[in-house]
N, C-alpha and C. Protein backbone atom coordinates (compact mmCIF):
# COMPACT_ATOMS: atom_id res chain seq x y z
N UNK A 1 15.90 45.51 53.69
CA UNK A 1 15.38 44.17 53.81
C UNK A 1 13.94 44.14 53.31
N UNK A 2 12.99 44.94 53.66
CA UNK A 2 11.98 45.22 53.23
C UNK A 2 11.83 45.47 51.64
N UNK A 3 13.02 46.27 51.17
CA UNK A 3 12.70 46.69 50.14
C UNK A 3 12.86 45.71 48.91
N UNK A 4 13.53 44.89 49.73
CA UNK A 4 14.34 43.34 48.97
C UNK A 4 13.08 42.37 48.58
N UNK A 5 12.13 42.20 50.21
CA UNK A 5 11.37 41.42 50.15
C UNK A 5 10.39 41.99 49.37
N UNK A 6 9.76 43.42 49.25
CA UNK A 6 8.86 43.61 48.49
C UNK A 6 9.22 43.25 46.91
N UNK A 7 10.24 43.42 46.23
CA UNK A 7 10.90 43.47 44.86
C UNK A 7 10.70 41.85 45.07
N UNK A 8 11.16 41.01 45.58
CA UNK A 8 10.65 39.90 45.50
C UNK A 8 9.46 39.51 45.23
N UNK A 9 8.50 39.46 45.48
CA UNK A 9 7.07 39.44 45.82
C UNK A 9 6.27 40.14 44.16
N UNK A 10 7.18 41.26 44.33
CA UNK A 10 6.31 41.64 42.73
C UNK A 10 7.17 41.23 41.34
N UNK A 11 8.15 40.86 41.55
CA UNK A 11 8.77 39.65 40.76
C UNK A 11 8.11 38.52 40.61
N UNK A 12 8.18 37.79 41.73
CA UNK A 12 6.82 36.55 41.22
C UNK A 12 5.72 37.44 41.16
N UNK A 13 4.98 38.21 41.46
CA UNK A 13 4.09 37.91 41.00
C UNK A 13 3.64 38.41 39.38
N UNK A 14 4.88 39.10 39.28
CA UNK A 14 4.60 39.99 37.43
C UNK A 14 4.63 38.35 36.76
N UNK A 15 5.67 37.55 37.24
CA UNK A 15 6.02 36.33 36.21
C UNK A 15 4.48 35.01 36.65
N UNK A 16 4.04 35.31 37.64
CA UNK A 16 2.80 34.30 37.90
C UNK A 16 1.96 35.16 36.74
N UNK A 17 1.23 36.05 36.70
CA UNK A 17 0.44 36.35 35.61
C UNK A 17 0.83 36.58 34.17
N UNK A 18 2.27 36.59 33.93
CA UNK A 18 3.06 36.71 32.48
C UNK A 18 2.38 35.07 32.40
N UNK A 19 2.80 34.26 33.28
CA UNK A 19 2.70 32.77 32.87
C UNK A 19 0.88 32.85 32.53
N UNK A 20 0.40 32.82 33.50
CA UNK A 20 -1.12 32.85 32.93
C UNK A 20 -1.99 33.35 32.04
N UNK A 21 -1.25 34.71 31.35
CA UNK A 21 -1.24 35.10 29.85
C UNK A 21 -1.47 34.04 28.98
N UNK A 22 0.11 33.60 29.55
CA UNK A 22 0.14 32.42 28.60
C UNK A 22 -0.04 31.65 28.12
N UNK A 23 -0.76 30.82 29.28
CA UNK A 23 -1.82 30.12 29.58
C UNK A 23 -2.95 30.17 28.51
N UNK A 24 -3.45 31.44 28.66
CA UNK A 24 -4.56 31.82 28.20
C UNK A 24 -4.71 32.00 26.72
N UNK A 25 -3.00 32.40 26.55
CA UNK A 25 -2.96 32.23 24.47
C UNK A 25 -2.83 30.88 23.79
N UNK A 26 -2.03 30.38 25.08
CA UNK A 26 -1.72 28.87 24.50
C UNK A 26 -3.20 27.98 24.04
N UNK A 27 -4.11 28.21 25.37
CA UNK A 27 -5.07 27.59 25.21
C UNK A 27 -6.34 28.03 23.83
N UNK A 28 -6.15 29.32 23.66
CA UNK A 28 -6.82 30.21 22.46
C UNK A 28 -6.50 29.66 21.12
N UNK A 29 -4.71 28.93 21.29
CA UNK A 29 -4.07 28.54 19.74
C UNK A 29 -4.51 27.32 19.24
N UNK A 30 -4.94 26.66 20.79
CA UNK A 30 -5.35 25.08 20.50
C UNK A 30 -6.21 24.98 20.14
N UNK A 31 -7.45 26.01 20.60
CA UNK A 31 -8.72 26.02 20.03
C UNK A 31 -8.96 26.20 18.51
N UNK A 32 -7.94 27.11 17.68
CA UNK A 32 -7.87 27.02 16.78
C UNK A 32 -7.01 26.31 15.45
N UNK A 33 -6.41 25.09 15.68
CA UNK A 33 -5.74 24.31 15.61
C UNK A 33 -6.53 23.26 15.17
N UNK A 34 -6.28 23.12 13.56
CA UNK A 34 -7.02 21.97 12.59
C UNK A 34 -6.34 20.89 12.82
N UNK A 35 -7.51 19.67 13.26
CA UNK A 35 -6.50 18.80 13.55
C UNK A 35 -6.64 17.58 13.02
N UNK A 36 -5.74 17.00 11.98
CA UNK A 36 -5.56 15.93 10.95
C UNK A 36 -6.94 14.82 10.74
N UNK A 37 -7.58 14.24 10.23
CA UNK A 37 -8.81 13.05 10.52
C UNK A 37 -7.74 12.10 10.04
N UNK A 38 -8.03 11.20 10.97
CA UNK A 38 -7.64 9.52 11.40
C UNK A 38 -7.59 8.81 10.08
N UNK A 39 -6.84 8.53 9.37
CA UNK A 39 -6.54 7.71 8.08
C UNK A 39 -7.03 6.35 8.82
N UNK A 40 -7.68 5.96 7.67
CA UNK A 40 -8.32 4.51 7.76
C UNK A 40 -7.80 3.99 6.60
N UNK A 41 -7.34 2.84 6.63
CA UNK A 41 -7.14 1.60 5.41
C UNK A 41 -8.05 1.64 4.96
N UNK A 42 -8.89 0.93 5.18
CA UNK A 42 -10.25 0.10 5.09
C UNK A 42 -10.75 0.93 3.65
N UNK A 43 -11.09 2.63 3.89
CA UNK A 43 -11.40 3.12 3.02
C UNK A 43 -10.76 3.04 1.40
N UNK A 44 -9.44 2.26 1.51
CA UNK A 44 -9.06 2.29 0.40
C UNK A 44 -9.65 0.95 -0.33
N UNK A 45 -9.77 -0.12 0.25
CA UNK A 45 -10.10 -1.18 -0.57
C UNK A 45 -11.35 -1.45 -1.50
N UNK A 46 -11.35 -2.13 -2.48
CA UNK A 46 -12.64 -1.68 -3.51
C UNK A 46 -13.89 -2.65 -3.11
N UNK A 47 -14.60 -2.03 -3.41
CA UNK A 47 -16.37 -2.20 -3.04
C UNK A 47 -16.19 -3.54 -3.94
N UNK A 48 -16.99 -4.56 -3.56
CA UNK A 48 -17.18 -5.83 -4.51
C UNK A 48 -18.54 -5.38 -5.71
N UNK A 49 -18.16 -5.57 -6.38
CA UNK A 49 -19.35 -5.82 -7.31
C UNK A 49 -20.94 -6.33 -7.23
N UNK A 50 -21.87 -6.48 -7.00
CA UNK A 50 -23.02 -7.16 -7.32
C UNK A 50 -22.85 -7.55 -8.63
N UNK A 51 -23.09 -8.74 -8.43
CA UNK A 51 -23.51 -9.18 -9.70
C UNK A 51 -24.85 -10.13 -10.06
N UNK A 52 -25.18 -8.85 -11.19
CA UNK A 52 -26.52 -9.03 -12.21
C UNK A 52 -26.61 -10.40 -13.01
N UNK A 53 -26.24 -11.33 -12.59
CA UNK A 53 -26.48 -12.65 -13.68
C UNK A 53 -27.95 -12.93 -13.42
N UNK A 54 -28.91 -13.73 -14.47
CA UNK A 54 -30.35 -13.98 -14.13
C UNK A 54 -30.25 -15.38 -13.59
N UNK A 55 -31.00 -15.83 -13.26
CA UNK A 55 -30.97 -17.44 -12.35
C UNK A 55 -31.07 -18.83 -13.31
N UNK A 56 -31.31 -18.48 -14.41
CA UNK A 56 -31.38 -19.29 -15.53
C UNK A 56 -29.82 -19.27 -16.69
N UNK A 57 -29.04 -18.48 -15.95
CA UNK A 57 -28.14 -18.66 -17.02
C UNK A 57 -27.57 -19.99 -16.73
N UNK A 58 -26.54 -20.12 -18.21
CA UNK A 58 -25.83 -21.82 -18.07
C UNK A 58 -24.33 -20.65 -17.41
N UNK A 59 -23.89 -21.48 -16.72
CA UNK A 59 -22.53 -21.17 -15.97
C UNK A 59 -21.36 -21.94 -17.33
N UNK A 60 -20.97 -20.78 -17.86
CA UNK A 60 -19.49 -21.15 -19.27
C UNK A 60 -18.24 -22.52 -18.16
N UNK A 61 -18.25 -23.29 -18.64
CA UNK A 61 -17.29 -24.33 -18.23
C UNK A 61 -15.96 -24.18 -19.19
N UNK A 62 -14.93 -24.03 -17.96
CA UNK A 62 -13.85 -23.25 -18.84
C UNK A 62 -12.74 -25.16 -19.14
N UNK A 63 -12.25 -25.04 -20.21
CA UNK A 63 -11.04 -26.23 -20.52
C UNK A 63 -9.50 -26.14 -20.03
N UNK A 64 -9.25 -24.72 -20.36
CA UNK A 64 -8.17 -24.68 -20.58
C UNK A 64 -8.05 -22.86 -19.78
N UNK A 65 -6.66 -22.04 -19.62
CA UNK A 65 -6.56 -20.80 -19.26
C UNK A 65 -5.09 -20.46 -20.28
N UNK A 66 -5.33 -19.26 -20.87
CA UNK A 66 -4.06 -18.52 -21.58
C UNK A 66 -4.03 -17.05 -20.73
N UNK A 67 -2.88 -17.15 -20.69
CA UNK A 67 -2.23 -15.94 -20.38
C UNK A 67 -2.22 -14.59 -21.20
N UNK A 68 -2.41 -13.29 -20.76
CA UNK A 68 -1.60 -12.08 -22.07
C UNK A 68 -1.58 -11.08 -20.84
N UNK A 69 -0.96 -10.04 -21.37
CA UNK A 69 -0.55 -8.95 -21.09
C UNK A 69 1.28 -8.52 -20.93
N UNK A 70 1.43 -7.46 -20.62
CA UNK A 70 2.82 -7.19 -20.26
C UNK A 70 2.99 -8.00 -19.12
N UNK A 71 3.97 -9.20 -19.09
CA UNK A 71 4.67 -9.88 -18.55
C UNK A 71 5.87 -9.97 -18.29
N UNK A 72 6.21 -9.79 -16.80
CA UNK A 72 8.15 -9.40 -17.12
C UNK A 72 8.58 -10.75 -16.72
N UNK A 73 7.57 -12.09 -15.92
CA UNK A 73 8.19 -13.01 -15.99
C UNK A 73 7.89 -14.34 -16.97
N UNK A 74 8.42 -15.25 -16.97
CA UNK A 74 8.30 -16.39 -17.84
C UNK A 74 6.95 -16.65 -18.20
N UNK A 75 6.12 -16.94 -19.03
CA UNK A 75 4.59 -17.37 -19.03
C UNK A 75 4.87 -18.59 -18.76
N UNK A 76 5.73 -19.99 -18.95
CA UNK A 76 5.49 -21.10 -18.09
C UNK A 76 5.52 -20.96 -16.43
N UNK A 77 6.20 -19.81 -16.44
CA UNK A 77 6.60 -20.09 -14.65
C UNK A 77 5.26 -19.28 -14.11
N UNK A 78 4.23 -18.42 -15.00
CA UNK A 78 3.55 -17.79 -14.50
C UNK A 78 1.95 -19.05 -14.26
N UNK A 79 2.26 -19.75 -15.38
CA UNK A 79 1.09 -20.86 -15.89
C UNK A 79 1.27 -21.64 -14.62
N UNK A 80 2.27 -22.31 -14.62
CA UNK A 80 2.78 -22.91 -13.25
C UNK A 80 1.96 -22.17 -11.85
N UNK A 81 2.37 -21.23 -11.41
CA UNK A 81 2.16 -20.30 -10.17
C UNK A 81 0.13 -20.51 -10.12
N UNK A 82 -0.11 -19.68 -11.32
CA UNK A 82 -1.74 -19.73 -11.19
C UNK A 82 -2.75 -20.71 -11.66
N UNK A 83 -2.00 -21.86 -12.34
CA UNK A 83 -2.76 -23.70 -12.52
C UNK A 83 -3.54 -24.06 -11.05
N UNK A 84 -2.82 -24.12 -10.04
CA UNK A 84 -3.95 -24.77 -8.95
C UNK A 84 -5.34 -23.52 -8.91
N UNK A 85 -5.17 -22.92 -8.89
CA UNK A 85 -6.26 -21.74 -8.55
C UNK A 85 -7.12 -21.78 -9.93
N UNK A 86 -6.60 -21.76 -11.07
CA UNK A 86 -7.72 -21.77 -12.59
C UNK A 86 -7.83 -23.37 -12.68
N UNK A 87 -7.43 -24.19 -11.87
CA UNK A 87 -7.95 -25.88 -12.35
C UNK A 87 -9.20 -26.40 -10.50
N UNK A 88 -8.77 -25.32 -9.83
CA UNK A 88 -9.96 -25.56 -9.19
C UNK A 88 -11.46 -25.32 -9.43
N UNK A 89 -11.11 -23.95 -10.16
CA UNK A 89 -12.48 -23.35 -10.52
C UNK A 89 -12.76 -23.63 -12.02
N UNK A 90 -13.41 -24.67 -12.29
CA UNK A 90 -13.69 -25.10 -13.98
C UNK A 90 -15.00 -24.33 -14.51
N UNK A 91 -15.43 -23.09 -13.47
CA UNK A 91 -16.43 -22.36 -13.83
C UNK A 91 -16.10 -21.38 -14.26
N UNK A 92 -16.89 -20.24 -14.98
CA UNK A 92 -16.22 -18.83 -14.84
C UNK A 92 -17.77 -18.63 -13.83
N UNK A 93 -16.81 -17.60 -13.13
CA UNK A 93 -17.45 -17.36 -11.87
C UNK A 93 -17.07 -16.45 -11.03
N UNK A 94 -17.87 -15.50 -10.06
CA UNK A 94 -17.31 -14.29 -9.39
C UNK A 94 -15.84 -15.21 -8.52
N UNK A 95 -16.06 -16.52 -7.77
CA UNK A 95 -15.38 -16.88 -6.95
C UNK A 95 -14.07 -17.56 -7.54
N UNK A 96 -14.03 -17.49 -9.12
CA UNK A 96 -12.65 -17.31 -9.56
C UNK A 96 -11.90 -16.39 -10.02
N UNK A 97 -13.12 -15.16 -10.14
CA UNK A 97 -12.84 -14.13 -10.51
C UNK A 97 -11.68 -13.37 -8.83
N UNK A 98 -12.13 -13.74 -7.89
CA UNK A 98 -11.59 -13.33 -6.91
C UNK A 98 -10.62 -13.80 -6.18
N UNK A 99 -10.37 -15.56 -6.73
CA UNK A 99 -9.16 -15.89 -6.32
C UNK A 99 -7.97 -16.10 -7.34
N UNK A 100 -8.55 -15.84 -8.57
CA UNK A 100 -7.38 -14.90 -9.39
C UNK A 100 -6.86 -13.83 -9.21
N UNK A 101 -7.67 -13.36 -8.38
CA UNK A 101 -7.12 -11.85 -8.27
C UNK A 101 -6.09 -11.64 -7.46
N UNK A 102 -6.31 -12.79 -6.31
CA UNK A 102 -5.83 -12.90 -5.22
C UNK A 102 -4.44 -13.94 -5.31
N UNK A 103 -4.63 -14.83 -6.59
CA UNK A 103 -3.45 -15.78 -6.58
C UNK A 103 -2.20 -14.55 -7.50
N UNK A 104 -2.78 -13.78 -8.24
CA UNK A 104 -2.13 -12.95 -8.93
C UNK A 104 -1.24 -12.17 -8.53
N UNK A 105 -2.49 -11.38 -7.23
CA UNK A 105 -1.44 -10.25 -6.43
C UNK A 105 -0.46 -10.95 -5.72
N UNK A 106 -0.55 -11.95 -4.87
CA UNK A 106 0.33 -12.74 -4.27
C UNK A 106 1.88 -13.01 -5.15
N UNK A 107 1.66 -13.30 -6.43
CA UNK A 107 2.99 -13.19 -7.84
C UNK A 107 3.73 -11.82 -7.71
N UNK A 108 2.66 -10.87 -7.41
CA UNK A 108 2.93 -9.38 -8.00
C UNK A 108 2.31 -8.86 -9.25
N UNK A 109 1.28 -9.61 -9.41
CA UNK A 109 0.52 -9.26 -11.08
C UNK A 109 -0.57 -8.95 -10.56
N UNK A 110 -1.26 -7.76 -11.39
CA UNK A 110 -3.36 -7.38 -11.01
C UNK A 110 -3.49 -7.97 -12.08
N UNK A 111 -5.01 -8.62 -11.74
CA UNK A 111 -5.50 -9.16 -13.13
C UNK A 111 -6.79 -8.29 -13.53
N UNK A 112 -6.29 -7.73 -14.84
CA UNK A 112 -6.98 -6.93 -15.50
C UNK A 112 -8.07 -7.17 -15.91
N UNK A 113 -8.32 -8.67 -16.44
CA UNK A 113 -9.40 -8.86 -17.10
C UNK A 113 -9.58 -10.59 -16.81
N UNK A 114 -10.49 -11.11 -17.07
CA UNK A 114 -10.47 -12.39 -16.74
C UNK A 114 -11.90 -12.42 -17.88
N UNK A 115 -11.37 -13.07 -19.06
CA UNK A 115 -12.89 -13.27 -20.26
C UNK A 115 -12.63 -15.30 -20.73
N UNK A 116 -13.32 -15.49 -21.70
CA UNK A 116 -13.36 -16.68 -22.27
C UNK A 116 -12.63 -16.65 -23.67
N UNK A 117 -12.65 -17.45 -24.26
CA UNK A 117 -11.81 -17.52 -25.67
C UNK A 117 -12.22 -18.69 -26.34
N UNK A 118 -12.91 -18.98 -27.64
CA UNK A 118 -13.16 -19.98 -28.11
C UNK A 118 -12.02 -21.22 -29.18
N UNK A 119 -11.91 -22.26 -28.17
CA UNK A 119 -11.21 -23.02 -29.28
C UNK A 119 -12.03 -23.99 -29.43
N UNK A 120 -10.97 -24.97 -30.54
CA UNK A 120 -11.69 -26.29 -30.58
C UNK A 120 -12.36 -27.65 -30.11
N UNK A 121 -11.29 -26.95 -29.12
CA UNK A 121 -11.05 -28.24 -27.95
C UNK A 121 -12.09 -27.73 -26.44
N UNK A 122 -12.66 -26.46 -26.80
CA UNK A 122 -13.91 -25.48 -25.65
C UNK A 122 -13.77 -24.61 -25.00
N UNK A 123 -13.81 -23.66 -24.41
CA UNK A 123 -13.51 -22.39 -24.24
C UNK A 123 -12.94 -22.22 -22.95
N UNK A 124 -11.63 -21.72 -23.08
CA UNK A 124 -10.84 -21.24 -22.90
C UNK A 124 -10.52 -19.68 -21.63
N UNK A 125 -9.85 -19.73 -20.40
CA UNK A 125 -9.80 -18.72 -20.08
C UNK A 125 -8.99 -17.59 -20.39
N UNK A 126 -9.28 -16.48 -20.94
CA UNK A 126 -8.51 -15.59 -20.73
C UNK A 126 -8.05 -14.58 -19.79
N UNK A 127 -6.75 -15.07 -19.26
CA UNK A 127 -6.26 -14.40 -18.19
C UNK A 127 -4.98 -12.85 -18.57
N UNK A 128 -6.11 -11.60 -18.06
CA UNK A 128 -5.16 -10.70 -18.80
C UNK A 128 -4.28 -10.09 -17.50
N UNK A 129 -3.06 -10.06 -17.82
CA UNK A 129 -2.23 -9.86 -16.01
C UNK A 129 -1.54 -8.32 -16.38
N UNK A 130 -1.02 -7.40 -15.68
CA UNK A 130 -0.47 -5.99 -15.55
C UNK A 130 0.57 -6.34 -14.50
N UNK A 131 2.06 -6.26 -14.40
CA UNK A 131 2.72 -6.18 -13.48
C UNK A 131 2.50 -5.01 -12.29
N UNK A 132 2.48 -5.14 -10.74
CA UNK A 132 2.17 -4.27 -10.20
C UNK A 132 3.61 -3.59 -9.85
N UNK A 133 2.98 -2.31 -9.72
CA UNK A 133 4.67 -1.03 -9.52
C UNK A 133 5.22 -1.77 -8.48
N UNK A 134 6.20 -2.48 -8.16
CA UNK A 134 6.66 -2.87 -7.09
C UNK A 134 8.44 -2.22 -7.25
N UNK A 135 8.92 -1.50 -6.17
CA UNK A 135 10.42 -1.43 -6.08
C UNK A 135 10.83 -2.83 -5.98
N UNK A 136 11.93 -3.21 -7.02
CA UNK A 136 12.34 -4.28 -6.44
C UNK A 136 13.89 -4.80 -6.31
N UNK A 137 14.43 -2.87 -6.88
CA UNK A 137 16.10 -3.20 -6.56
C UNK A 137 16.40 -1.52 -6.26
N UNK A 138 17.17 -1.17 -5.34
CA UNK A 138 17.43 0.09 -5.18
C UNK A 138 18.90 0.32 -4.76
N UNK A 139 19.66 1.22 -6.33
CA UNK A 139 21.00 1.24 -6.78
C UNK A 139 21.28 2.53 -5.18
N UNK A 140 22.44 2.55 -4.54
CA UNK A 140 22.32 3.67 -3.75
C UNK A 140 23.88 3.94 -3.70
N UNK A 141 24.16 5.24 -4.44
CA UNK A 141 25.42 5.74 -4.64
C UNK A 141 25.85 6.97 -3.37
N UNK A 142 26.77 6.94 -2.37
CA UNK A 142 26.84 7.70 -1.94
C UNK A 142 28.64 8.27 -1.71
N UNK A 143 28.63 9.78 -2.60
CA UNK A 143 29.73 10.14 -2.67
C UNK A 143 30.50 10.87 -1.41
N UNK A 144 31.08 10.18 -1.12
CA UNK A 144 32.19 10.58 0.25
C UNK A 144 33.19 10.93 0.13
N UNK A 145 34.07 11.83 0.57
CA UNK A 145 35.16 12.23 0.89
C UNK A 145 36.03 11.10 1.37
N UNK A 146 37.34 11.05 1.20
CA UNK A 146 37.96 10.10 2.21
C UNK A 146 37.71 9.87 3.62
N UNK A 147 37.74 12.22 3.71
CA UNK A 147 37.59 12.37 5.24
C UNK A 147 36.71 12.06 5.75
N UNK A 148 35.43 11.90 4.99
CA UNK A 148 33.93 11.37 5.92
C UNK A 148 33.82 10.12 6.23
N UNK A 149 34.54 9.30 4.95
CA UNK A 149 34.39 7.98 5.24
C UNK A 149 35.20 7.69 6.75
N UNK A 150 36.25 8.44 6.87
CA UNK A 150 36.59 7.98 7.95
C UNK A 150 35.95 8.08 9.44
N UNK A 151 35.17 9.38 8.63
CA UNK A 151 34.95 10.30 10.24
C UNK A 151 33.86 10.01 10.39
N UNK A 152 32.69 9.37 9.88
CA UNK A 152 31.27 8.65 9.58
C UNK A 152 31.18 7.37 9.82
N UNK A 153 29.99 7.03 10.15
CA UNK A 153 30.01 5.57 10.33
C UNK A 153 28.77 4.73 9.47
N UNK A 154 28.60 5.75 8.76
CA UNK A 154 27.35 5.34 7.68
C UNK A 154 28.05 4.87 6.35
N UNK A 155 27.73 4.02 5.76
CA UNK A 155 28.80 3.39 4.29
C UNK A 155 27.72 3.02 3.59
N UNK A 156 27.61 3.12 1.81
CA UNK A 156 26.66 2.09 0.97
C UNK A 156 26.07 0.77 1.60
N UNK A 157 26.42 -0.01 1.76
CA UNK A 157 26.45 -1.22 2.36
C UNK A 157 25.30 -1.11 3.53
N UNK A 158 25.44 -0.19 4.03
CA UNK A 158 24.70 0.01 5.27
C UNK A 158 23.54 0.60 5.12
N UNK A 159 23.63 1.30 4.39
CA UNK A 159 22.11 2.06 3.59
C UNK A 159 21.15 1.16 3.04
N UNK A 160 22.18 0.52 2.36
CA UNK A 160 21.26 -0.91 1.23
C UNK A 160 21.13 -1.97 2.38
N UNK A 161 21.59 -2.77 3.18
CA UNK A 161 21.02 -3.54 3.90
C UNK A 161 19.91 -2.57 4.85
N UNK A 162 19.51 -1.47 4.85
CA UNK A 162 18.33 -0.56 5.71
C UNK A 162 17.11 -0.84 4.80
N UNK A 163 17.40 -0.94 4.04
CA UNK A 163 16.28 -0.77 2.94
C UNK A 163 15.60 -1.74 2.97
């Protein structure tokens, strides 16, 4: 009985200090354990410009706006979309410079460039647009067995409405 209770006793107690070993490495691993820095958005968005104009310039009064660049949709339907935003601002100006940018991305287009163009009738905006990478159809083939289809409950259909 004795000999029971002693073997007991140094049973826990070999496994109380095995554990506190452990303790003691676990806590050693954490200490050395690089640990990720906090992704911020914020850092990605771009710094605004200052802009250097002198106080005496004449502000270009724009007539009209043309379109260019690689365009995958219609240029009337694009003229259409960005008319209220280039017929508010009859200036060229940082503050159309920025809500072009902004009526653009909203389409799915960056606007690359935003300059003047001389016609007859007075100068003219030039609006240069870049389609942005957007996914905007995703083909998803998945080859199954009879037996999986049966024995699965995942199907094409189900993948593509996940997406």
């Amino acid at each position: 009985m004795i000999r029971s209770l002693f073997i007991t006793c140094w049973c826990v107690a070999a496994v109380a200090s095995h554990a506190a070993a452990d303790d003691s490495d676990d806590e050693a691993l954490r200490a050395d354990e690089v640990k990720p820095d906090q992704f911020d958005p914020l850092t990605c968005r771009q710094k605004k410009r200052q802009v250097t104009a002198s106080v005496d310039a004449i502000p270009v009064t724009l007539v009209d706006f043309n379109l260019s660049g690689a365009l995958t949709d219609p240029e009337p339907t694009l003229r259409t979309l960005l008319a209220p935003t280039m017929q508010r601002h009859r200036v060229l100006s940082e503050d159309l410079r920025e809500e072009a940018t902004a009526a653009a991305a909203a389409i799915g287009y960056q606007l690359v460039g935003l300059g003047t163009k001389d016609t007859p009738n007075g100068k003219h905006a030039q609006v240069h647009l870049s389609p942005m990478p957007i996914v905007r159809k995703v083909n998803v083939k998945i080859r199954q067995s009879i037996r999986d289809t049966l024995t699965t409950p995942l199907f094409e259909e189900e993948v593509q409405r996940r997406m």
